[in-house]
C-alpha atoms as a PDB file:
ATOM      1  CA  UNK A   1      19.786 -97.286 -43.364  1.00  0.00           C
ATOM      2  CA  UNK A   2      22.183 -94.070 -42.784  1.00  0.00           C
ATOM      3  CA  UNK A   3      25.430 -94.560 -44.135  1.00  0.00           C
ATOM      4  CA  UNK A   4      26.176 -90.973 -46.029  1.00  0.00           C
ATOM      5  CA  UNK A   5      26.184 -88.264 -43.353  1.00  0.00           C
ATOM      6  CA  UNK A   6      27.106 -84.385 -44.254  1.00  0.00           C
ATOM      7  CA  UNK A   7      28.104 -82.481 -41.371  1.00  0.00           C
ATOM      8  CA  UNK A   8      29.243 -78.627 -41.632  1.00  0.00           C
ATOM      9  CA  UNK A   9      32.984 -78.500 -40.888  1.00  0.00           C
ATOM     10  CA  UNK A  10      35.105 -81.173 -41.008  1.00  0.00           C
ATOM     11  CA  UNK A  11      36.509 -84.119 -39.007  1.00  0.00           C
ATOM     12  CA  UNK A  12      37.360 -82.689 -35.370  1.00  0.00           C
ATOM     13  CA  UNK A  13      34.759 -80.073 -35.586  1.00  0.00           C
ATOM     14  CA  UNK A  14      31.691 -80.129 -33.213  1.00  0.00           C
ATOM     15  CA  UNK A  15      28.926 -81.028 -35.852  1.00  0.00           C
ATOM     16  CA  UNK A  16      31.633 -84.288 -36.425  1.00  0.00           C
ATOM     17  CA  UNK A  17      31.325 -85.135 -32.626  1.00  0.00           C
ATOM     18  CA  UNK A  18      27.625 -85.013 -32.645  1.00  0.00           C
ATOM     19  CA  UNK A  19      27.627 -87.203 -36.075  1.00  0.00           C
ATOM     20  CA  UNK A  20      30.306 -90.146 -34.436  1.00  0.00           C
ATOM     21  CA  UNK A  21      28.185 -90.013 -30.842  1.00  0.00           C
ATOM     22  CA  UNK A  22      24.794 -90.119 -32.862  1.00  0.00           C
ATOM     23  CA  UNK A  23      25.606 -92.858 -35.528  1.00  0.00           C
ATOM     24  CA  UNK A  24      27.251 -95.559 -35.637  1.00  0.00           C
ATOM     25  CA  UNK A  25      31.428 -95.038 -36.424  1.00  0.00           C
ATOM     26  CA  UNK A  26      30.632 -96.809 -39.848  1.00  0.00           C
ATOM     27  CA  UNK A  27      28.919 -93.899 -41.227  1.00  0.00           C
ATOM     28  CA  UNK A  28      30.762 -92.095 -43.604  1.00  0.00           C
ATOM     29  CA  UNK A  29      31.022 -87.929 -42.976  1.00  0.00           C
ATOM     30  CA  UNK A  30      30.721 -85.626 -46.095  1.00  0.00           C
ATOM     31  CA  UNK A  31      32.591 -82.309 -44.785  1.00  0.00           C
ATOM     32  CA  UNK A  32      30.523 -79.715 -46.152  1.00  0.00           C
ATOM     33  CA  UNK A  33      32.178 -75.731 -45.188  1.00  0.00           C
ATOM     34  CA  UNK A  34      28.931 -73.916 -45.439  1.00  0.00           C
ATOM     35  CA  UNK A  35      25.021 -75.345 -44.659  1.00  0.00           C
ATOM     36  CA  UNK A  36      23.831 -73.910 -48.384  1.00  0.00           C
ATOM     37  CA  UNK A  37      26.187 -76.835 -49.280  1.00  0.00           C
ATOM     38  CA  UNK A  38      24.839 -79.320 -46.633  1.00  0.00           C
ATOM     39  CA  UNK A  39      21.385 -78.710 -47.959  1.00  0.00           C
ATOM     40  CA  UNK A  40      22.212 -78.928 -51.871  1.00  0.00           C
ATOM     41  CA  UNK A  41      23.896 -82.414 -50.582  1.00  0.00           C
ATOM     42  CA  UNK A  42      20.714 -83.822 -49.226  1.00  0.00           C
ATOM     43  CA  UNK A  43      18.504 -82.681 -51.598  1.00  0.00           C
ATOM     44  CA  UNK A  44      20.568 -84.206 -54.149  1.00  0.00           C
ATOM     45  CA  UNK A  45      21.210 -87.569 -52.605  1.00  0.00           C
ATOM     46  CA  UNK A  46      24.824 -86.926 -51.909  1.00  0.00           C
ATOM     47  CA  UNK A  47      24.373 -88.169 -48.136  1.00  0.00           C
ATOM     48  CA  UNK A  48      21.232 -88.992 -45.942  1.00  0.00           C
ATOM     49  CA  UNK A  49      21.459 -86.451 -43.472  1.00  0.00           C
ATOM     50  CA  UNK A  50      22.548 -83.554 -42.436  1.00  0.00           C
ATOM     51  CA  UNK A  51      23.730 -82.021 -39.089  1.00  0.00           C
ATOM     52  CA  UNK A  52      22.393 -78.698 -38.139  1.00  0.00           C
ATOM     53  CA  UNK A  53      23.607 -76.417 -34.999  1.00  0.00           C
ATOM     54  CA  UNK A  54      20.346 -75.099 -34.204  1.00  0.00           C
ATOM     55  CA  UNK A  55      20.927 -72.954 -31.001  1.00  0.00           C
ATOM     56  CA  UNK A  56      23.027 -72.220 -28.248  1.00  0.00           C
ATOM     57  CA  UNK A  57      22.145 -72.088 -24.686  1.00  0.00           C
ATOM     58  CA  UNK A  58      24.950 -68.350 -24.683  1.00  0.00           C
ATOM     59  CA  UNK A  59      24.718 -67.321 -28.451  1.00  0.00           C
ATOM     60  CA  UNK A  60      20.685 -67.974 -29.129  1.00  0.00           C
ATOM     61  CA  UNK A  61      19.470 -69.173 -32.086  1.00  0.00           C
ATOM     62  CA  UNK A  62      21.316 -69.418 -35.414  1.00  0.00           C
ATOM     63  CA  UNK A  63      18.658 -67.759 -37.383  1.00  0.00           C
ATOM     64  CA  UNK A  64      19.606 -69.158 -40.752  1.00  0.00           C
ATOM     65  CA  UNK A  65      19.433 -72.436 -40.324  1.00  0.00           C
ATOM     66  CA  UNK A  66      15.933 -72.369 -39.444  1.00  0.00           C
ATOM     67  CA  UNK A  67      15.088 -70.559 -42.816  1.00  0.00           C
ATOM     68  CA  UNK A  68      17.131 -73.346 -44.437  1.00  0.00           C
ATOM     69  CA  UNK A  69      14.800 -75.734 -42.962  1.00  0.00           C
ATOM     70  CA  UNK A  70      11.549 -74.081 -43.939  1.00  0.00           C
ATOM     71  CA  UNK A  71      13.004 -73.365 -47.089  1.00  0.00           C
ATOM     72  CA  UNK A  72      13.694 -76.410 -48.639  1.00  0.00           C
ATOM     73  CA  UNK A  73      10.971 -78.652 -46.639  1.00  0.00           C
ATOM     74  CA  UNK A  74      13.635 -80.515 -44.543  1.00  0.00           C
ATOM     75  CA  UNK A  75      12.569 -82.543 -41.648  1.00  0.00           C
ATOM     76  CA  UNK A  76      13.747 -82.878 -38.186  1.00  0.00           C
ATOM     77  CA  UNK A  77      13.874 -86.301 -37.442  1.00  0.00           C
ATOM     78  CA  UNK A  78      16.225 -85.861 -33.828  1.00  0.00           C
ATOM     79  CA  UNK A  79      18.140 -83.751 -32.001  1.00  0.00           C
ATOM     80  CA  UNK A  80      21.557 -83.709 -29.558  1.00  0.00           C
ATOM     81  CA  UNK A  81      22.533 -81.332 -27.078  1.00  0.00           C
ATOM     82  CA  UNK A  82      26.345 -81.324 -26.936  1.00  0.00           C
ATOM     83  CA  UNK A  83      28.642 -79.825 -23.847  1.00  0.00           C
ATOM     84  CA  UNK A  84      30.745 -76.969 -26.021  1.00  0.00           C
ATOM     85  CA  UNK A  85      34.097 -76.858 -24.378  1.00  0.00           C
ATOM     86  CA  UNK A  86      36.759 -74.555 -26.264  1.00  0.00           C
ATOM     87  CA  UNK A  87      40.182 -74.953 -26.607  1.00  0.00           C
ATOM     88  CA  UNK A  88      43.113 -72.909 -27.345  1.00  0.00           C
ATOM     89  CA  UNK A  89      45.884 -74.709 -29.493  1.00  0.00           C
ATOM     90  CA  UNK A  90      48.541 -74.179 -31.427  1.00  0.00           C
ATOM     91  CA  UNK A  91      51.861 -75.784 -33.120  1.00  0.00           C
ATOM     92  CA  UNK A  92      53.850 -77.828 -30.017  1.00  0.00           C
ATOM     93  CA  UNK A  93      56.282 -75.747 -28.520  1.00  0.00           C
ATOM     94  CA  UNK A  94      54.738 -72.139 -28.151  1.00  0.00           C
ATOM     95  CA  UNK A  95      53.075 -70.500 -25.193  1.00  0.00           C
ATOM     96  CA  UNK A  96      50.397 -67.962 -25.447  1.00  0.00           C
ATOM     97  CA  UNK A  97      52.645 -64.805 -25.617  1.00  0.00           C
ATOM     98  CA  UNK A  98      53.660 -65.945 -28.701  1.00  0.00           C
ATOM     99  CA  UNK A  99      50.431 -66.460 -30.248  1.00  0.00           C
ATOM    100  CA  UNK A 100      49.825 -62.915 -32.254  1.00  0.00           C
ATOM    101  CA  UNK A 101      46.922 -64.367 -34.605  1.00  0.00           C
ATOM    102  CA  UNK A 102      43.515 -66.767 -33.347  1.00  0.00           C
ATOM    103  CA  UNK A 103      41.250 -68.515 -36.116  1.00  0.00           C
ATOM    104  CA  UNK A 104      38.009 -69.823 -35.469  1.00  0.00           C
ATOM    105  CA  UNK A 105      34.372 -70.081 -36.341  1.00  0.00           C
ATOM    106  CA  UNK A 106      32.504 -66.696 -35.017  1.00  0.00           C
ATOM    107  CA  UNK A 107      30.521 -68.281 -32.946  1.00  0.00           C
ATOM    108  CA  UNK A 108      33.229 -69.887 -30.857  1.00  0.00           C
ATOM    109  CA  UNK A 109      35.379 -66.211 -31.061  1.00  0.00           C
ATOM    110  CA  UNK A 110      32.333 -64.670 -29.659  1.00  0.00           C
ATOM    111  CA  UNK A 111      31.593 -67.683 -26.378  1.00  0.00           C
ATOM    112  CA  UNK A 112      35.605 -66.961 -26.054  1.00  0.00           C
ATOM    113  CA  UNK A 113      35.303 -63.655 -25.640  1.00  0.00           C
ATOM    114  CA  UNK A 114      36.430 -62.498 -22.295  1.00  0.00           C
ATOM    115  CA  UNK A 115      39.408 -64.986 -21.999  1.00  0.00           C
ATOM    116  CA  UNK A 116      40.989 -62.956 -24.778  1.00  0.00           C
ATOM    117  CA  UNK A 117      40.372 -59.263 -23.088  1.00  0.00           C
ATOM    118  CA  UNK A 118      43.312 -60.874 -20.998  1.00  0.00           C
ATOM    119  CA  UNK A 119      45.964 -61.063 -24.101  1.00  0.00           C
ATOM    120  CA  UNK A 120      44.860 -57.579 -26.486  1.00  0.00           C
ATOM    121  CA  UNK A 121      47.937 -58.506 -28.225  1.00  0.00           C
ATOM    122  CA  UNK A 122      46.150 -60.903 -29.991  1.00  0.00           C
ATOM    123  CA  UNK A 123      44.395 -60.226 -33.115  1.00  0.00           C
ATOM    124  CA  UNK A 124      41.050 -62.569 -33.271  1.00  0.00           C
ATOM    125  CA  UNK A 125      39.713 -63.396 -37.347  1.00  0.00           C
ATOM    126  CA  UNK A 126      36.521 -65.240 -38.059  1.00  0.00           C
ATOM    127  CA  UNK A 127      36.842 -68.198 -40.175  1.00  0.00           C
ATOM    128  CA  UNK A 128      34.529 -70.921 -41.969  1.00  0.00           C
ATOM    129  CA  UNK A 129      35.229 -73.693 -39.232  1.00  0.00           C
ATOM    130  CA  UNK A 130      36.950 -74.756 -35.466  1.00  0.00           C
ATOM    131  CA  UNK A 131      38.303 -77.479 -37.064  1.00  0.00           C
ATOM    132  CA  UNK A 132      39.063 -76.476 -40.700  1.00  0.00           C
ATOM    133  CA  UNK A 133      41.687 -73.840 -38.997  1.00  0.00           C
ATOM    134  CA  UNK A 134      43.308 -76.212 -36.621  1.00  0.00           C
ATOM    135  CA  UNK A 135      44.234 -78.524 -39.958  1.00  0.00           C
ATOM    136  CA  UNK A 136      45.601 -75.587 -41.768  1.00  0.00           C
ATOM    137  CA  UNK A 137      47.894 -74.204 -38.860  1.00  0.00           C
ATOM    138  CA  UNK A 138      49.012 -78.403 -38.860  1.00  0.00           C
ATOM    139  CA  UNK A 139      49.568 -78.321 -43.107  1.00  0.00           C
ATOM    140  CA  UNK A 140      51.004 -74.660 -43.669  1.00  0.00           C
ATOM    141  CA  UNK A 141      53.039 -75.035 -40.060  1.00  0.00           C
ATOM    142  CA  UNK A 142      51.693 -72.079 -38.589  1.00  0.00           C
ATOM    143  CA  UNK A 143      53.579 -70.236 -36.169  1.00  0.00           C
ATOM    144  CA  UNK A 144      52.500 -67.724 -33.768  1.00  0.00           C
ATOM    145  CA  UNK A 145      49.017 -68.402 -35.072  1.00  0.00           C
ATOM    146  CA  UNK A 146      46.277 -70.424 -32.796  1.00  0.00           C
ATOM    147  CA  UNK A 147      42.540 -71.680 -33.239  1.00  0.00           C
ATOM    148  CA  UNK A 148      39.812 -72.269 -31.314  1.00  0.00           C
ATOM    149  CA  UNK A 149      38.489 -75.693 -31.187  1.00  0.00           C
ATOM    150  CA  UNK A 150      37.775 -79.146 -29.689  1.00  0.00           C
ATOM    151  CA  UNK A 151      40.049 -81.364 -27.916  1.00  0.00           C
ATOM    152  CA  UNK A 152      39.016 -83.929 -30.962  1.00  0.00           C
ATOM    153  CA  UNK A 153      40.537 -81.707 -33.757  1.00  0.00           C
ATOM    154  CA  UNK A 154      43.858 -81.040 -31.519  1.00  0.00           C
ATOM    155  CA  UNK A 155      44.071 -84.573 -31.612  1.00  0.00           C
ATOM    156  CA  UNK A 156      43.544 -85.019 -34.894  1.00  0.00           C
ATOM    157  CA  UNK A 157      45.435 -82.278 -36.272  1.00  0.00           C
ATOM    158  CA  UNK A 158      48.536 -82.918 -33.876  1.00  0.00           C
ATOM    159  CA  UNK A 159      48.532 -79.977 -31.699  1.00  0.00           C
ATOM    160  CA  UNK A 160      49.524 -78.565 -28.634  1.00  0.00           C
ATOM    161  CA  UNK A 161      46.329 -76.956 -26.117  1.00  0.00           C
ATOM    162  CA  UNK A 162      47.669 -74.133 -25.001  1.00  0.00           C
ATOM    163  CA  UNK A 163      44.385 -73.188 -22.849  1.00  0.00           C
ATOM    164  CA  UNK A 164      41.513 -75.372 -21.831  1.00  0.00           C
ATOM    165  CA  UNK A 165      37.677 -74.625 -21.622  1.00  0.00           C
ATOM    166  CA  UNK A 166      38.012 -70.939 -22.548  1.00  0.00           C
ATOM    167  CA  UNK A 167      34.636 -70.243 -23.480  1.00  0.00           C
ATOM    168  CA  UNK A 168      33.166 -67.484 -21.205  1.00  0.00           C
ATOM    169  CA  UNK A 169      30.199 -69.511 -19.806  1.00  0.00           C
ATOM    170  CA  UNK A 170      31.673 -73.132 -18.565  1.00  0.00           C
ATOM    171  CA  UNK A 171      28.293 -74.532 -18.563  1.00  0.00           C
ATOM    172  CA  UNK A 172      28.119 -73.874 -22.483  1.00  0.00           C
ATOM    173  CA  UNK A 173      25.340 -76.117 -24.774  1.00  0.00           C
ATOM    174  CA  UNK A 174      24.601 -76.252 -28.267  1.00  0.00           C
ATOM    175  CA  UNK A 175      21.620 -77.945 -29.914  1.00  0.00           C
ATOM    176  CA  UNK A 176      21.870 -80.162 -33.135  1.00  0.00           C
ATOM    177  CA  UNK A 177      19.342 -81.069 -35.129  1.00  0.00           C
ATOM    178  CA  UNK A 178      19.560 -84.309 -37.133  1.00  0.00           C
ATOM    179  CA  UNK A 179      17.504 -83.341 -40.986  1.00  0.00           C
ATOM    180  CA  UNK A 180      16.234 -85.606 -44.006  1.00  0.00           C
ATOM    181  CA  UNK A 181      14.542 -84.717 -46.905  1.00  0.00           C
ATOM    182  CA  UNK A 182      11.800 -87.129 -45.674  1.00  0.00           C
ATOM    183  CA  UNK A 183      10.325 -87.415 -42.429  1.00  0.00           C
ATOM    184  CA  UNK A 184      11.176 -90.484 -40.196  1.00  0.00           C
ATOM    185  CA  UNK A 185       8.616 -92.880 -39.879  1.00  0.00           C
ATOM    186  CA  UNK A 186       8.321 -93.414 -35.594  1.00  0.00           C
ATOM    187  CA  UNK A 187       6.163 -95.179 -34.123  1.00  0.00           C
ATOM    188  CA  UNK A 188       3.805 -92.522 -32.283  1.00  0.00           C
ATOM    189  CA  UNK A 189       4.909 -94.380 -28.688  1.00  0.00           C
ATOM    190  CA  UNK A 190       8.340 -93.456 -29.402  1.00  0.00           C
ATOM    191  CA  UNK A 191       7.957 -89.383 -30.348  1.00  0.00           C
ATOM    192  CA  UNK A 192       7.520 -86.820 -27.924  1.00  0.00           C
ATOM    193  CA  UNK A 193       8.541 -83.770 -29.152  1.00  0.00           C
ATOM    194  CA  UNK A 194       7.632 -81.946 -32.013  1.00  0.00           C
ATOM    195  CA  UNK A 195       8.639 -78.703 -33.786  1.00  0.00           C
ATOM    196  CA  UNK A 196       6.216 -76.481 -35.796  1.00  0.00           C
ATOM    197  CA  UNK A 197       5.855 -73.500 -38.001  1.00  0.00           C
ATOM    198  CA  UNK A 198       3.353 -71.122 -38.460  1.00  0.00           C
ATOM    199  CA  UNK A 199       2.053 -67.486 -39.315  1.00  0.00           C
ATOM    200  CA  UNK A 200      -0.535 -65.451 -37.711  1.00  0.00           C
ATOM    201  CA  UNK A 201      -2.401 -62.447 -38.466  1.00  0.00           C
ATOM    202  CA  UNK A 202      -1.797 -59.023 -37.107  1.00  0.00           C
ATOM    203  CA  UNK A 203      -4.261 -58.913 -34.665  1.00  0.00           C
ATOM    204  CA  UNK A 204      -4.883 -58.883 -31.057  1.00  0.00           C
ATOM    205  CA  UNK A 205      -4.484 -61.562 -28.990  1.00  0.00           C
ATOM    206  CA  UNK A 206      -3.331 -64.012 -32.215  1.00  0.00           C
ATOM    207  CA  UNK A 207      -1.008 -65.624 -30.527  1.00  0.00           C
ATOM    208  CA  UNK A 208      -1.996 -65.605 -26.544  1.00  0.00           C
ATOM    209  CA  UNK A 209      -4.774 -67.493 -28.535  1.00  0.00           C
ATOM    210  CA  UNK A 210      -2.261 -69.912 -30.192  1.00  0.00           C
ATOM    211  CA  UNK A 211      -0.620 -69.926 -26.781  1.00  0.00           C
ATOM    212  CA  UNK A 212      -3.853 -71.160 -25.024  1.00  0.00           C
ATOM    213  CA  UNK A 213      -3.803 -73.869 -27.557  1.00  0.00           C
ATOM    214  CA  UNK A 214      -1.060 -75.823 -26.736  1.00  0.00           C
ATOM    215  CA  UNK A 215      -1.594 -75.109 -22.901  1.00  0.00           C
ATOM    216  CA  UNK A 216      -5.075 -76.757 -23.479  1.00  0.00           C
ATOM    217  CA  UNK A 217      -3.723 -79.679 -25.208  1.00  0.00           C
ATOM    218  CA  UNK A 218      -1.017 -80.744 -22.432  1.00  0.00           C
ATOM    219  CA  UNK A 219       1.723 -79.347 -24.565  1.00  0.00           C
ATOM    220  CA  UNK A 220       4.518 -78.115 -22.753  1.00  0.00           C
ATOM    221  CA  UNK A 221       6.232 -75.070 -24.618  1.00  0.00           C
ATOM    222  CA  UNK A 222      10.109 -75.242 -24.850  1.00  0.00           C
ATOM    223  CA  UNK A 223      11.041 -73.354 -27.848  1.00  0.00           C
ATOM    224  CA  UNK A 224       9.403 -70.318 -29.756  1.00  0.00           C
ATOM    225  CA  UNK A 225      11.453 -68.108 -32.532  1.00  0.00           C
ATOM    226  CA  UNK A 226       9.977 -65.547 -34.469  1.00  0.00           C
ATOM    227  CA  UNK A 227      11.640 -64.885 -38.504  1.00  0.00           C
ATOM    228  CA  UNK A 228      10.802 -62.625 -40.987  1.00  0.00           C
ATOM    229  CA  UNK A 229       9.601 -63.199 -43.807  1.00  0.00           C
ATOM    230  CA  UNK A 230      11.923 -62.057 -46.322  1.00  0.00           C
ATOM    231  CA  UNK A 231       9.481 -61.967 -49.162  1.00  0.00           C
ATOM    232  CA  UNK A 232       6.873 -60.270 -47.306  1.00  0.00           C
ATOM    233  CA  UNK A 233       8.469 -56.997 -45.061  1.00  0.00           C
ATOM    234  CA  UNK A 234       7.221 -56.788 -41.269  1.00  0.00           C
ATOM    235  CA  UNK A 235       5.438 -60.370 -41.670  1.00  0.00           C
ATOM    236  CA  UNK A 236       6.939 -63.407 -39.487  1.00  0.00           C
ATOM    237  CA  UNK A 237       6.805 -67.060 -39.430  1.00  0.00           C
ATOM    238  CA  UNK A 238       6.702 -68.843 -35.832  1.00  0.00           C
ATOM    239  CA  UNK A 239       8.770 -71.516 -34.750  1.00  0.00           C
ATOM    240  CA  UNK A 240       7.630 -73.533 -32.193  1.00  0.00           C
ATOM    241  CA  UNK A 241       8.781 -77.200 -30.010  1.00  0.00           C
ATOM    242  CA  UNK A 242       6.865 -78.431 -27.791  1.00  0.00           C
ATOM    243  CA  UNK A 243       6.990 -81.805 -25.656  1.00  0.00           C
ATOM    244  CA  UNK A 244       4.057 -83.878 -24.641  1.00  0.00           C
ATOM    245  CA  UNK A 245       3.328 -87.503 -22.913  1.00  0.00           C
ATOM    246  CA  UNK A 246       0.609 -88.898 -25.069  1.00  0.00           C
ATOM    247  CA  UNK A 247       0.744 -88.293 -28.956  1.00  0.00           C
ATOM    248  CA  UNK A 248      -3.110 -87.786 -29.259  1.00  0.00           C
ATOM    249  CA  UNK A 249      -2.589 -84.719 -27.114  1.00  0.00           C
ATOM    250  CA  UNK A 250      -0.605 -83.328 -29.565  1.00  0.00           C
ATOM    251  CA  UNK A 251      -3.199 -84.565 -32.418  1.00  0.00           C
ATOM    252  CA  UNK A 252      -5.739 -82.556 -30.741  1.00  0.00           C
ATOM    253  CA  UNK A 253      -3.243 -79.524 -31.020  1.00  0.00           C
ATOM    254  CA  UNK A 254      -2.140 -80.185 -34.854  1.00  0.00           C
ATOM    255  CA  UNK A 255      -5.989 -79.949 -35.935  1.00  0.00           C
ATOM    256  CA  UNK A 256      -6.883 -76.720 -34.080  1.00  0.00           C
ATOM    257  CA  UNK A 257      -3.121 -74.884 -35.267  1.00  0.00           C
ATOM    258  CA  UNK A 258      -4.128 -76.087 -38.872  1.00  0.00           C
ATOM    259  CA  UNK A 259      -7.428 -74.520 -38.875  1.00  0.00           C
ATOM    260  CA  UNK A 260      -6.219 -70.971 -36.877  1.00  0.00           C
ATOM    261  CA  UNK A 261      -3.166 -70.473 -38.300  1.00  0.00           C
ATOM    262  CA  UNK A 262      -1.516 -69.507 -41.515  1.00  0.00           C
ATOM    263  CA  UNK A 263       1.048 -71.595 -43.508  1.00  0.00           C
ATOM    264  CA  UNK A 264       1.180 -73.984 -40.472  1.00  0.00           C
ATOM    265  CA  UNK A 265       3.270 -77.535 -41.078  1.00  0.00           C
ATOM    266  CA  UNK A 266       5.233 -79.968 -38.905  1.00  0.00           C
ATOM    267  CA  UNK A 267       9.069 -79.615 -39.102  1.00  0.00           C
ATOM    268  CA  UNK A 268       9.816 -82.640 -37.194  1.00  0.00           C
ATOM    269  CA  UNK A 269       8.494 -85.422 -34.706  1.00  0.00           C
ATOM    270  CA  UNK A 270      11.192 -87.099 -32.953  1.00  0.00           C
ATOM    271  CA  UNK A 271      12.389 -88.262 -29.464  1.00  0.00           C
ATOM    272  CA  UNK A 272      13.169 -85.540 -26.759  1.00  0.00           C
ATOM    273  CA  UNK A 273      16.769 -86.117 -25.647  1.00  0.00           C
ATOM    274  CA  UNK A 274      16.831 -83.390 -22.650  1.00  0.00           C
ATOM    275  CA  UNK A 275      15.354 -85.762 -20.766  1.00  0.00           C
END
């Protein structure tokens, strides 16, 4: 049963959505303001598990978070795609000329872009968290200052949107991943998706071959990321999803990849939910 979950941010932030729309409202949050800390709290028991922005559909892939994964053996046991609409707020009673500073996380600065080439008098600073800013503009009564956030964390934090759905792309996704130390135990009806990692050897044709593979076994391809390998300069690790109809299909896959590739293991077998 999940009752502890950590989420990066806190309360009113995105990864705080995704937690209250995938669990149950009973579950209690552990606000963690960087990942390294979300991991150290599920490795250590502190909560269940975590909440990790994976990608999104304007920014790409956040590239650390799928070394934390790998790193520490964490497994993906779902995932969420959540509509990212930012919002411009501030302390009740200001309009935007006013507004001289703008915290927010970097990814939302950079989404928000182009909206702020309209107003260069205002200075934009990257911060820890959407939310964590919009609470400190609330506590320290912040004038003249602004963040960038969700409509949840203006509501909780008592302020005033002073611009809706500013984010330069309106049709603007992000995809969570839902981690545990420990896989989750599905039954094999209920999973159709799967994500993988894997190395290959610098040769011709190694991964047209891989490639092939999946094609052969029925697996449809919806996700591949390459990452260096820190340890080991101009080497990468592949990260793969796929989606499939019948488990054994994806069986068939597992024992070929294990035999032709390097370092392969399962990150995760859960439901698709961009269905």
């Amino acid at each position: 049963m999940i009752k502890t979950v950590s989420i990066q941010g806190i309360k009113g932030s995105f990864h705080h959505i995704v937690a209250k729309t995938y669990f149950d409202d009973n579950v209690d949050i552990d606000e963690c303001m960087s990942f390294d800390t979300l991991v150290d709290n599920l490795i250590s028991k502190k909560s269940d598990v975590g909440i990790m922005a994976l990608e999104n559909s304007i920014a790409g892939s956040i590239l650390p978070n799928y070394a934390l994964i790998d790193k520490h053996n964490l497994h993906i046991i779902g995932e969420m795609y959540l509509d990212i609409q930012h919002n411009l707020m501030a302390l009740p009673g200001q309009n935007i000329e006013d507004i001289k500073e703008v915290y927010s996380h970097p990814m939302a600065l950079l989404q928000c872009k182009t909206f702020f080439k309209k107003y260069p008098h205002i200075k934009l600073i990257e911060d820890k968290d959407t939310a964590e800013t919009a609470e400190r503009i609330r506590n320290r009564k912040l004038k003249g200052v602004a963040a960038v956030a969700s409509k949840v964390a203006a509501e909780i934090f008592e302020l005033e949107i002073l611009a809706e759905s500013i984010q330069t792309i309106k049709a603007n996704e992000t995809r969570f991943v839902i981690v545990k130390t420990q896989n989750s135990i599905l039954d094999e009806s209920e999973i159709n998706k799967v994500s993988m990692r894997f190395e290959l050897e610098h040769k011709r044709g190694s991964l047209a071959s891989v490639l092939n593979v999946l094609s052969d076994c029925r697996m449809s391809l919806t996700k591949i990321q390459s990452l260096p390998k820190i340890e080991t300069p101009w080497k990468y690790a592949f990260f793969v999803d796929v989606t499939f109809i019948k488990y054994k299909n994806f069986d068939k896959a597992r024992a070929i990849l294990g035999i032709m590739a390097k370092e392969f293991k399962v990150l995760g077998e859960y439901k698709n939910a961009k269905l």
